[in-house]
PDB file of N, CA and C in Angstrom:
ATOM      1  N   UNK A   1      34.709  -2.133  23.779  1.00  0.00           N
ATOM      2  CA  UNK A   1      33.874  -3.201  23.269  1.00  0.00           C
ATOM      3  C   UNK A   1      32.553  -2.607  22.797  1.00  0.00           C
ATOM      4  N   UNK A   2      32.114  -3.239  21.819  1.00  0.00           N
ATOM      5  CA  UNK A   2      30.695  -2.376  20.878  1.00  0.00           C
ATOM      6  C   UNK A   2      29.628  -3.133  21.936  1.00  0.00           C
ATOM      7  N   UNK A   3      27.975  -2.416  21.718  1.00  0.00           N
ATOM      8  CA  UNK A   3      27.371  -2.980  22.485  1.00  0.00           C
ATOM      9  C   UNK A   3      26.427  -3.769  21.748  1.00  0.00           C
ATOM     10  N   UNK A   4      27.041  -3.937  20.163  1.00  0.00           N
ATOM     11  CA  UNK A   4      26.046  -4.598  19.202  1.00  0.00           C
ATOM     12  C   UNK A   4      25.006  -3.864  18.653  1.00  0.00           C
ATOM     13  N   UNK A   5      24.823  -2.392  18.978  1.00  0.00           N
ATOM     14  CA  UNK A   5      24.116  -1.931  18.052  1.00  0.00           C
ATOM     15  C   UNK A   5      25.021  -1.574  16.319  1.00  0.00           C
ATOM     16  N   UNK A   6      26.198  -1.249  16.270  1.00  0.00           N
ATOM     17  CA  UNK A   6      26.742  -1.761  15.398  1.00  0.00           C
ATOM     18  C   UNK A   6      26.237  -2.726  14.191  1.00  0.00           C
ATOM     19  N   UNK A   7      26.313  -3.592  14.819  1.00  0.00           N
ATOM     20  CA  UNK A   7      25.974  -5.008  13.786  1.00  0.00           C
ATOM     21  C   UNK A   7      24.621  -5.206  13.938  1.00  0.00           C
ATOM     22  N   UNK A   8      23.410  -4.397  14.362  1.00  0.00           N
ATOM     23  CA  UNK A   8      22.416  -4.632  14.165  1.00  0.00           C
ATOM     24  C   UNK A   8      22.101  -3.876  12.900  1.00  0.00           C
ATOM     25  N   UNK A   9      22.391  -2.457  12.915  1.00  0.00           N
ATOM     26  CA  UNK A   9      22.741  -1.403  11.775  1.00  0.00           C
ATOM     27  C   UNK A   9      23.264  -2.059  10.641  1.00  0.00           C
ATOM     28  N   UNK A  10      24.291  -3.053  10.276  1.00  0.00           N
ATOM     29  CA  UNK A  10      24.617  -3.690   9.399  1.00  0.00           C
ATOM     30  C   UNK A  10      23.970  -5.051   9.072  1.00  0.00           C
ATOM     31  N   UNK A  11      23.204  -5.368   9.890  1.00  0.00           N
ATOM     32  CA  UNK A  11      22.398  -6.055   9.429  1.00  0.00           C
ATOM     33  C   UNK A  11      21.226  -5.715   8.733  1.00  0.00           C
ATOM     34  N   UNK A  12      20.809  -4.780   9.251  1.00  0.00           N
ATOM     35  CA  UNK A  12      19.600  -4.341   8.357  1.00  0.00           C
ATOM     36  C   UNK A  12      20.118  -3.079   7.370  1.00  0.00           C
ATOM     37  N   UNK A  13      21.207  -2.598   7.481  1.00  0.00           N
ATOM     38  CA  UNK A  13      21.529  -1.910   5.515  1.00  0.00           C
ATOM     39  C   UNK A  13      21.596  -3.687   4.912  1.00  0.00           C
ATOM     40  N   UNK A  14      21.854  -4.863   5.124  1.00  0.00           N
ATOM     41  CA  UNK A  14      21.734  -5.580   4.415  1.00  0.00           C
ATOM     42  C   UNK A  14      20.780  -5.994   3.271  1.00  0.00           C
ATOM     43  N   UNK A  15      19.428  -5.425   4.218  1.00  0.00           N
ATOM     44  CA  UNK A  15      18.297  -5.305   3.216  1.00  0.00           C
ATOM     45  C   UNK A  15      17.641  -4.571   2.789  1.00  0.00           C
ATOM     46  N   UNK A  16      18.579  -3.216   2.974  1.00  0.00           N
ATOM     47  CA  UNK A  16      18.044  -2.124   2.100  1.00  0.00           C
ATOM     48  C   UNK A  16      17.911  -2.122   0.852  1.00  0.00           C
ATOM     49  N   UNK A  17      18.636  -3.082   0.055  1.00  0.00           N
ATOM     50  CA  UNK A  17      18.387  -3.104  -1.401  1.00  0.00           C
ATOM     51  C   UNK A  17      17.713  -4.026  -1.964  1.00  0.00           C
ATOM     52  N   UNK A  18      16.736  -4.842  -1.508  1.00  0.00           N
ATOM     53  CA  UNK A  18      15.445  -5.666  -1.744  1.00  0.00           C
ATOM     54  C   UNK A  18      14.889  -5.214  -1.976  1.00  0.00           C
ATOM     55  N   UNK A  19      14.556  -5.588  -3.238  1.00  0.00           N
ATOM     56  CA  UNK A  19      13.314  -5.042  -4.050  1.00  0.00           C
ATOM     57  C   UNK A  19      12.001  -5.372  -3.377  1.00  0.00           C
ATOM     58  N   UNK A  20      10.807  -4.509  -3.003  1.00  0.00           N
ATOM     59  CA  UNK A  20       9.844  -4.975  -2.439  1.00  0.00           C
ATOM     60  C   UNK A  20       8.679  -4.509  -3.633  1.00  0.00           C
ATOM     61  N   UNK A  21       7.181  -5.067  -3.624  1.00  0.00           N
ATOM     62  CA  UNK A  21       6.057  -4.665  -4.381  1.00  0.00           C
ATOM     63  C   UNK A  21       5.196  -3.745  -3.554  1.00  0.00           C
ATOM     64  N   UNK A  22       5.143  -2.552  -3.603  1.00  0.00           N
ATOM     65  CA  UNK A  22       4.171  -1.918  -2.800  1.00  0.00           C
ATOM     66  C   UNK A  22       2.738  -1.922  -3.623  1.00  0.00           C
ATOM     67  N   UNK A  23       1.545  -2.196  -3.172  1.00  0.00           N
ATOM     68  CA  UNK A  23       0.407  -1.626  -3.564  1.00  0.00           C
ATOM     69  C   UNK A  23      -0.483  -0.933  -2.940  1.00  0.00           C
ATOM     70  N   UNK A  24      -1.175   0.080  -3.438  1.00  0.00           N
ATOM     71  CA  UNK A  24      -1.915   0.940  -2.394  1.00  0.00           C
ATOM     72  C   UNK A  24      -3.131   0.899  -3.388  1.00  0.00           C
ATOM     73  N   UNK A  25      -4.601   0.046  -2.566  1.00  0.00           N
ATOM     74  CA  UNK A  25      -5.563   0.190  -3.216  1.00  0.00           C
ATOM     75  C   UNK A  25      -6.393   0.823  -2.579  1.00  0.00           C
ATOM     76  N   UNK A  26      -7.147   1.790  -3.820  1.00  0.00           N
ATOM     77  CA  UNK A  26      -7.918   2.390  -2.960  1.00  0.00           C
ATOM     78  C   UNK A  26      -9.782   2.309  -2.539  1.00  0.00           C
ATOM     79  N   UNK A  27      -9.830   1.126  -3.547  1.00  0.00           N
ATOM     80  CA  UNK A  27     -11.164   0.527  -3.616  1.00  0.00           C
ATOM     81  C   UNK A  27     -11.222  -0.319  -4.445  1.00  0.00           C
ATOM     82  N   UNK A  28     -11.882  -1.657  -4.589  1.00  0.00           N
ATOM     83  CA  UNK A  28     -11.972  -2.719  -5.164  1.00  0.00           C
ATOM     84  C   UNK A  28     -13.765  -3.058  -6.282  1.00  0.00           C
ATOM     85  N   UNK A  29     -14.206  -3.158  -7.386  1.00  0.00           N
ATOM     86  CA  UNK A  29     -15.117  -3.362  -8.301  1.00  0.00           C
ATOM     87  C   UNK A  29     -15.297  -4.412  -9.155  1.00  0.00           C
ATOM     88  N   UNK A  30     -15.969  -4.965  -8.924  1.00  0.00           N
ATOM     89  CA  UNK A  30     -16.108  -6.445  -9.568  1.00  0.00           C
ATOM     90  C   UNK A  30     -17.291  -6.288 -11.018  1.00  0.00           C
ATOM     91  N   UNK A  31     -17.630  -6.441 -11.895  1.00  0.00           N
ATOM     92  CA  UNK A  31     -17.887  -5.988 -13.285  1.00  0.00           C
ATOM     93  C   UNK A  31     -17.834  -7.582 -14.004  1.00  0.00           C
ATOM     94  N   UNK A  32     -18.624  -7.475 -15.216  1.00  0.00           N
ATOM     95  CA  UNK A  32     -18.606  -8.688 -16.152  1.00  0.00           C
ATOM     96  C   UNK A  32     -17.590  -8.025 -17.159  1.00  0.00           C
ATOM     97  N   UNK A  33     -16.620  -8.891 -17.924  1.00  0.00           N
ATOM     98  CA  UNK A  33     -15.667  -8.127 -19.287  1.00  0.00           C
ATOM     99  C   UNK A  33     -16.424  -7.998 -19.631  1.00  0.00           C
ATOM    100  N   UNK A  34     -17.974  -7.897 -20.295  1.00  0.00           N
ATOM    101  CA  UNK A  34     -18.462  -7.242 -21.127  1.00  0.00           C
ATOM    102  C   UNK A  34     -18.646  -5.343 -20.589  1.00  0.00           C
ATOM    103  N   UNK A  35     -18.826  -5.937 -19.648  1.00  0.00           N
ATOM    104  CA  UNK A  35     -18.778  -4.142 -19.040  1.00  0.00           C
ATOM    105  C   UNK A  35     -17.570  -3.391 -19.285  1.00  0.00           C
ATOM    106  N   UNK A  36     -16.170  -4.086 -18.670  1.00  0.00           N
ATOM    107  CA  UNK A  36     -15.044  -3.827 -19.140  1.00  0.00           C
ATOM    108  C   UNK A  36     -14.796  -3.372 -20.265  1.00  0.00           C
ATOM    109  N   UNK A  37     -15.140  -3.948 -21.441  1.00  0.00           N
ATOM    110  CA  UNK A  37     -15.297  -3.807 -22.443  1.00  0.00           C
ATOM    111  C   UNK A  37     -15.447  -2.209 -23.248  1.00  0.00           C
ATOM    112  N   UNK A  38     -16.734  -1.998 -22.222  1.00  0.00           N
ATOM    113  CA  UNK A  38     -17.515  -0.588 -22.756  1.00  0.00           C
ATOM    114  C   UNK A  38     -16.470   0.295 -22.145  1.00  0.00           C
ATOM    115  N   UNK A  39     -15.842   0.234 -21.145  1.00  0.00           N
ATOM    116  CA  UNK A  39     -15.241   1.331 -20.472  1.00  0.00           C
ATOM    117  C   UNK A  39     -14.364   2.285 -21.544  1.00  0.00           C
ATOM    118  N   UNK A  40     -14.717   3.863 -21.496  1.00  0.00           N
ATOM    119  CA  UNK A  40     -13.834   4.803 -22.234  1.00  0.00           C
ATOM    120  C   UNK A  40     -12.893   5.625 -21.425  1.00  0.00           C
ATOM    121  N   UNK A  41     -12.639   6.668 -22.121  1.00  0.00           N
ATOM    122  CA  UNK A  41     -12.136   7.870 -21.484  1.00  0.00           C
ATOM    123  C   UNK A  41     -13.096   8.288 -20.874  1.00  0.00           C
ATOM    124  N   UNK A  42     -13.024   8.597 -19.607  1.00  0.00           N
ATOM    125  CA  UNK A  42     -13.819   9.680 -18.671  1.00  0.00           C
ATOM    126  C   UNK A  42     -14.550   8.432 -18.003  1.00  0.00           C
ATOM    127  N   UNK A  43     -14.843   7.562 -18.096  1.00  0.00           N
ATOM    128  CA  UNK A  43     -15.702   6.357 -17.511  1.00  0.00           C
ATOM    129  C   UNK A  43     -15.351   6.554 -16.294  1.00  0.00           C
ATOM    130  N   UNK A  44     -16.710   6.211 -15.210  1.00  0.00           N
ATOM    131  CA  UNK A  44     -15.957   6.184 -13.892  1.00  0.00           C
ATOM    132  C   UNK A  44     -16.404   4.977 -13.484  1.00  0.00           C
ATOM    133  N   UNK A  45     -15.489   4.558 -12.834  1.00  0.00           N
ATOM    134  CA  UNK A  45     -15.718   2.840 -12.155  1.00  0.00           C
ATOM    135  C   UNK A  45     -16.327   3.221 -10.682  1.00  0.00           C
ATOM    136  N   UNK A  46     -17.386   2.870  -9.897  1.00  0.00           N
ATOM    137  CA  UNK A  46     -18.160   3.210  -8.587  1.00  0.00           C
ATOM    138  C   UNK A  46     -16.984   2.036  -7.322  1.00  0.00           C
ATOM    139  N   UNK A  47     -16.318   2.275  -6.661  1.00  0.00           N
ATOM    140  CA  UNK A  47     -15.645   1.445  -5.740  1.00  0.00           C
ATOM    141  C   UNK A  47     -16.624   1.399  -4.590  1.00  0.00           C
ATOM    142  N   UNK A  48     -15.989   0.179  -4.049  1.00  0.00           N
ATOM    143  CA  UNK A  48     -16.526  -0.314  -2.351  1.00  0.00           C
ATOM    144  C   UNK A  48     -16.019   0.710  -1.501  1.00  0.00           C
ATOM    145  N   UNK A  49     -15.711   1.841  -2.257  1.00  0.00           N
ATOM    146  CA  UNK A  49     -15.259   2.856  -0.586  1.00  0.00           C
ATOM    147  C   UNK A  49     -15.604   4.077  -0.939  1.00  0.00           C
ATOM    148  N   UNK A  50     -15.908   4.582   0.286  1.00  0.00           N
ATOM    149  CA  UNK A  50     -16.702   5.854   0.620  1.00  0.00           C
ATOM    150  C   UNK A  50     -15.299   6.894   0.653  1.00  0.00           C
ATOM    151  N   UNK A  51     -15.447   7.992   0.269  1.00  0.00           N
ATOM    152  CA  UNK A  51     -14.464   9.267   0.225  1.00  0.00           C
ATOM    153  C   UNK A  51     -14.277   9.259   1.979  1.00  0.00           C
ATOM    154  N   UNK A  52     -13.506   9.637   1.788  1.00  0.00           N
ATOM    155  CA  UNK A  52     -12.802   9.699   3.542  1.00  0.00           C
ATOM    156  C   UNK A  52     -11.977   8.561   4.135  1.00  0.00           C
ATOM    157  N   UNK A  53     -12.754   7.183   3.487  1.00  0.00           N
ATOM    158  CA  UNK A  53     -12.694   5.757   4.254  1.00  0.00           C
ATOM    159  C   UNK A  53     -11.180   5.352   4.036  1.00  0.00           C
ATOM    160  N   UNK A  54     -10.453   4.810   5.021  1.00  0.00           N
ATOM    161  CA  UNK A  54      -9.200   4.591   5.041  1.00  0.00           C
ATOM    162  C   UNK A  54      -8.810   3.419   3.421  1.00  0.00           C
ATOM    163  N   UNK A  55      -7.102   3.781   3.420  1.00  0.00           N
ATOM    164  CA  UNK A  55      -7.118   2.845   1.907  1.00  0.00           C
ATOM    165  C   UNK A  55      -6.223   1.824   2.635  1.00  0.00           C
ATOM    166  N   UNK A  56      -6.312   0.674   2.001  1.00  0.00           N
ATOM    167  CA  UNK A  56      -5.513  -0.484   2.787  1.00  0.00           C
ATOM    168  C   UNK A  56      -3.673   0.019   1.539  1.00  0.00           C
ATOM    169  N   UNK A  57      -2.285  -0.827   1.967  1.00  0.00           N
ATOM    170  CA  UNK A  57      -1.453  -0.473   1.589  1.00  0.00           C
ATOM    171  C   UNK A  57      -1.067  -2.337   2.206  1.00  0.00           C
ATOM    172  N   UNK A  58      -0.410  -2.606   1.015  1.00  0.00           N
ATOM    173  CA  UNK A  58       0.033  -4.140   0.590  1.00  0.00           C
ATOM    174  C   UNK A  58       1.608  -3.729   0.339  1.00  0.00           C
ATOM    175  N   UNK A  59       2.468  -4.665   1.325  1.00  0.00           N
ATOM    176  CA  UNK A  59       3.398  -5.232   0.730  1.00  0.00           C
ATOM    177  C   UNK A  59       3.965  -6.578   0.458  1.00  0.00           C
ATOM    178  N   UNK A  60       4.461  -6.899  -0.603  1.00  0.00           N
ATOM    179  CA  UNK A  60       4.390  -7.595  -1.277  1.00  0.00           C
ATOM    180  C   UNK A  60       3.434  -9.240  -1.023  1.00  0.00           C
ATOM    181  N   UNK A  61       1.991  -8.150  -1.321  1.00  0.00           N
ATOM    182  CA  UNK A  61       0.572  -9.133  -1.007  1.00  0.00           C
ATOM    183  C   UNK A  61       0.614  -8.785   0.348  1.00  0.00           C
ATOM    184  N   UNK A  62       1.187  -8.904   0.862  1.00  0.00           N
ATOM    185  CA  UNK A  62       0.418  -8.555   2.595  1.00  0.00           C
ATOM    186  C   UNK A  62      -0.258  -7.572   2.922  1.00  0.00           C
ATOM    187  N   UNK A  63      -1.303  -6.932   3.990  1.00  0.00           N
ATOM    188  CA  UNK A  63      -1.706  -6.116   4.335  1.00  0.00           C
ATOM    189  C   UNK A  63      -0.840  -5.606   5.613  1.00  0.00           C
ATOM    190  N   UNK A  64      -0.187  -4.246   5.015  1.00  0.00           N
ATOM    191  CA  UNK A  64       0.810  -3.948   6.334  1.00  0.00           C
ATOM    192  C   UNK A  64      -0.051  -2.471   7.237  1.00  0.00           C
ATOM    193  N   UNK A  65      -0.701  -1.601   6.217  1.00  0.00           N
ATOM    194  CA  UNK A  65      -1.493  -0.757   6.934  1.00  0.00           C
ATOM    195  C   UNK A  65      -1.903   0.002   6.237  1.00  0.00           C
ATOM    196  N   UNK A  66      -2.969   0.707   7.192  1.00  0.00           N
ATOM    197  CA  UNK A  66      -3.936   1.815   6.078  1.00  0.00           C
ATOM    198  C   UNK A  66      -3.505   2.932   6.169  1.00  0.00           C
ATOM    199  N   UNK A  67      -4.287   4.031   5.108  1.00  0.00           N
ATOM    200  CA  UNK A  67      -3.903   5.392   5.284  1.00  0.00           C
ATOM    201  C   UNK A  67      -4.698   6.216   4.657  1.00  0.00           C
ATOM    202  N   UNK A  68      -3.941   7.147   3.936  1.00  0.00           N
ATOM    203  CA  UNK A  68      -5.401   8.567   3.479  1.00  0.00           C
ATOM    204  C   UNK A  68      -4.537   8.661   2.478  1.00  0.00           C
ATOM    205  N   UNK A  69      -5.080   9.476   0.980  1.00  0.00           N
ATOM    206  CA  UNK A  69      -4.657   9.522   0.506  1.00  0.00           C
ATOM    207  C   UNK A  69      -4.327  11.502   0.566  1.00  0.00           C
ATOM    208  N   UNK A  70      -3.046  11.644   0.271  1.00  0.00           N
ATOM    209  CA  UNK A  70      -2.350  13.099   0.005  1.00  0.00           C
ATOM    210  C   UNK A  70      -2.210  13.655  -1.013  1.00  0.00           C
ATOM    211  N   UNK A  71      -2.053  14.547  -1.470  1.00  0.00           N
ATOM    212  CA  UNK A  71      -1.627  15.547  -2.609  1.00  0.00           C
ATOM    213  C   UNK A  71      -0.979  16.590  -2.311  1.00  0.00           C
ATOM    214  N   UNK A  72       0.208  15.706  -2.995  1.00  0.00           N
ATOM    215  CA  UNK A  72       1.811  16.384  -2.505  1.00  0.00           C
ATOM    216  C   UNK A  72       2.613  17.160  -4.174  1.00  0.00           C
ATOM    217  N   UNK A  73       2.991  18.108  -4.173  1.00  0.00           N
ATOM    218  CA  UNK A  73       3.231  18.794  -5.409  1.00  0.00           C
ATOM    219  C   UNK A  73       3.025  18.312  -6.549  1.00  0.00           C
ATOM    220  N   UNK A  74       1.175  18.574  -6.794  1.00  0.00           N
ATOM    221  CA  UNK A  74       0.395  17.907  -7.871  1.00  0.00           C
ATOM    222  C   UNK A  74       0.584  16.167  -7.888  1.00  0.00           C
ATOM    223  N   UNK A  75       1.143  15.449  -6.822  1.00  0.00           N
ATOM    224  CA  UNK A  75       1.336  14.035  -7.621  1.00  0.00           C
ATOM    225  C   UNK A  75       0.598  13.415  -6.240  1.00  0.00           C
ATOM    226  N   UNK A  76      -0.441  12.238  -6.220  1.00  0.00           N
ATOM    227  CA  UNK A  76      -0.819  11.535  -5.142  1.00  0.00           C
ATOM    228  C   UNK A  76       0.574  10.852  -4.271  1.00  0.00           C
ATOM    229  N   UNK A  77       0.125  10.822  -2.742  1.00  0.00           N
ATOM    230  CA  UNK A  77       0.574   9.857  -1.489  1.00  0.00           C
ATOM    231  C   UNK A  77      -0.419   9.723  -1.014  1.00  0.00           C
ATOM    232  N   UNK A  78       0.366   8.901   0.041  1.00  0.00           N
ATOM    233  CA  UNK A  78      -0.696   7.814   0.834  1.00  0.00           C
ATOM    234  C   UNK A  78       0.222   8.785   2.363  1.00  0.00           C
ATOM    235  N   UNK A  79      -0.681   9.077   2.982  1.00  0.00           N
ATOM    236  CA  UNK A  79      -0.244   9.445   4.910  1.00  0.00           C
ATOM    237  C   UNK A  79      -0.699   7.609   5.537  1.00  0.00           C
ATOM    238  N   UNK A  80       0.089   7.231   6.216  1.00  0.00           N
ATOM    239  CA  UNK A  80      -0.011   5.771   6.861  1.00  0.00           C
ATOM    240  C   UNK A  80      -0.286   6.551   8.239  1.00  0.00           C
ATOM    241  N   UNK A  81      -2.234   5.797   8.397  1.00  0.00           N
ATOM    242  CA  UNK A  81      -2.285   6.558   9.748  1.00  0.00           C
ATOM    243  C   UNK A  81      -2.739   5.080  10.800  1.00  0.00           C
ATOM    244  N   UNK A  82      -2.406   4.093  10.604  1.00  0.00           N
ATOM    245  CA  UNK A  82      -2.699   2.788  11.018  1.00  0.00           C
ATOM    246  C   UNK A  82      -1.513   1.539  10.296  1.00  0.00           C
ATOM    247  N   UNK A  83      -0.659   1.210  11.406  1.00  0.00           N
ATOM    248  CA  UNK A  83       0.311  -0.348  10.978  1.00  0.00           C
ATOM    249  C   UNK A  83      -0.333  -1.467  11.363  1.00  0.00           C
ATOM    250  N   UNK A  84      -0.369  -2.294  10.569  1.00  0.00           N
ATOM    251  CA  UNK A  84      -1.256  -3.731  10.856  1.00  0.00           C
ATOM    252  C   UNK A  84      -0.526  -4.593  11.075  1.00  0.00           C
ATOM    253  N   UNK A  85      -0.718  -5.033  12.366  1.00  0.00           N
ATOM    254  CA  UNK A  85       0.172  -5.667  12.709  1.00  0.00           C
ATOM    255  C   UNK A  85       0.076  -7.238  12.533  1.00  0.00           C
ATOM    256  N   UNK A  86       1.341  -8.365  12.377  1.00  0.00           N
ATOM    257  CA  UNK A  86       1.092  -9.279  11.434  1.00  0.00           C
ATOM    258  C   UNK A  86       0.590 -10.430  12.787  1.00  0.00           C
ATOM    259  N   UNK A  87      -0.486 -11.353  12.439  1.00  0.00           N
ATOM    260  CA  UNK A  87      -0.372 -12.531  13.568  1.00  0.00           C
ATOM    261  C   UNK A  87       0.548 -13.739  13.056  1.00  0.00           C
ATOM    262  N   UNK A  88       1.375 -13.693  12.084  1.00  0.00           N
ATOM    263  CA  UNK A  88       1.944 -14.225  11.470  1.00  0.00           C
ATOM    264  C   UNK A  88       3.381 -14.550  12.312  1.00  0.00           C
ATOM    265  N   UNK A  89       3.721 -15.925  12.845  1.00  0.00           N
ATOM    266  CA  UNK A  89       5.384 -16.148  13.257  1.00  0.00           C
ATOM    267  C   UNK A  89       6.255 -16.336  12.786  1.00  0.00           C
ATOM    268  N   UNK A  90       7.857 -15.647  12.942  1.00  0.00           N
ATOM    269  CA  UNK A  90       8.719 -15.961  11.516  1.00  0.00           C
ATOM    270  C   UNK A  90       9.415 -17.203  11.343  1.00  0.00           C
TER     271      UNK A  90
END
C-alpha cells in the first residue's frame, strides 16, 4: 500500500506547466512624461534604492521575496535571500 506521497508528487507535476509572471524590481521612480520624454541613450533614472539594498521579486503581483542581484555568465540573477511569507488564507 503507497503512503500517498505518490499522489502528492502527481499532484503537484500537475502544475508544473502554469504559466506564472515573475517580476523582479529593482527600484521604483516616479517622474512627470515630460521628463520621460527627454530620456535618451545613456540617461540614468536615480531609484528609491541604495546599491546593496535588497530587491523585492513578484509573482504574479504578489510579493513572494527579496534578494540580491547576481552576475552569472555575463547575464543578471536574482540570489533569493528572504521568502515572504503570505498572511493571506486559501
Amino acid at each position: 500500500m503507497a503512503d500517498g506521497g505518490d499522489k502528492i508528487s502527481m499532484d503537484a507535476e500537475a502544475v508544473y506547466d502554469i504559466p506564472v509572471e515573475l517580476s523582479v524590481v529593482l527600484g521604483k521612480s516616479s517622474m512627470q512624461v515630460s521628463q520621460l520624454l527627454k530620456l535618451g541613450r545613456g540617461a540614468v533614472v536615480e531609484l528609491d534604492r541604495s546599491v546593496g539594498e535588497a530587491i523585492d521579486v513578484y509573482v504574479n503581483q504578489r510579493l513572494v521575496a527579496r534578494g540580491e542581484v547576481v552576475i552569472m555568465d555575463e547575464k543578471l540573477g536574482v540570489t533569493l535571500t528572504e521568502i515572504i511569507k503570505s498572511d493571506r488564507s486559501p
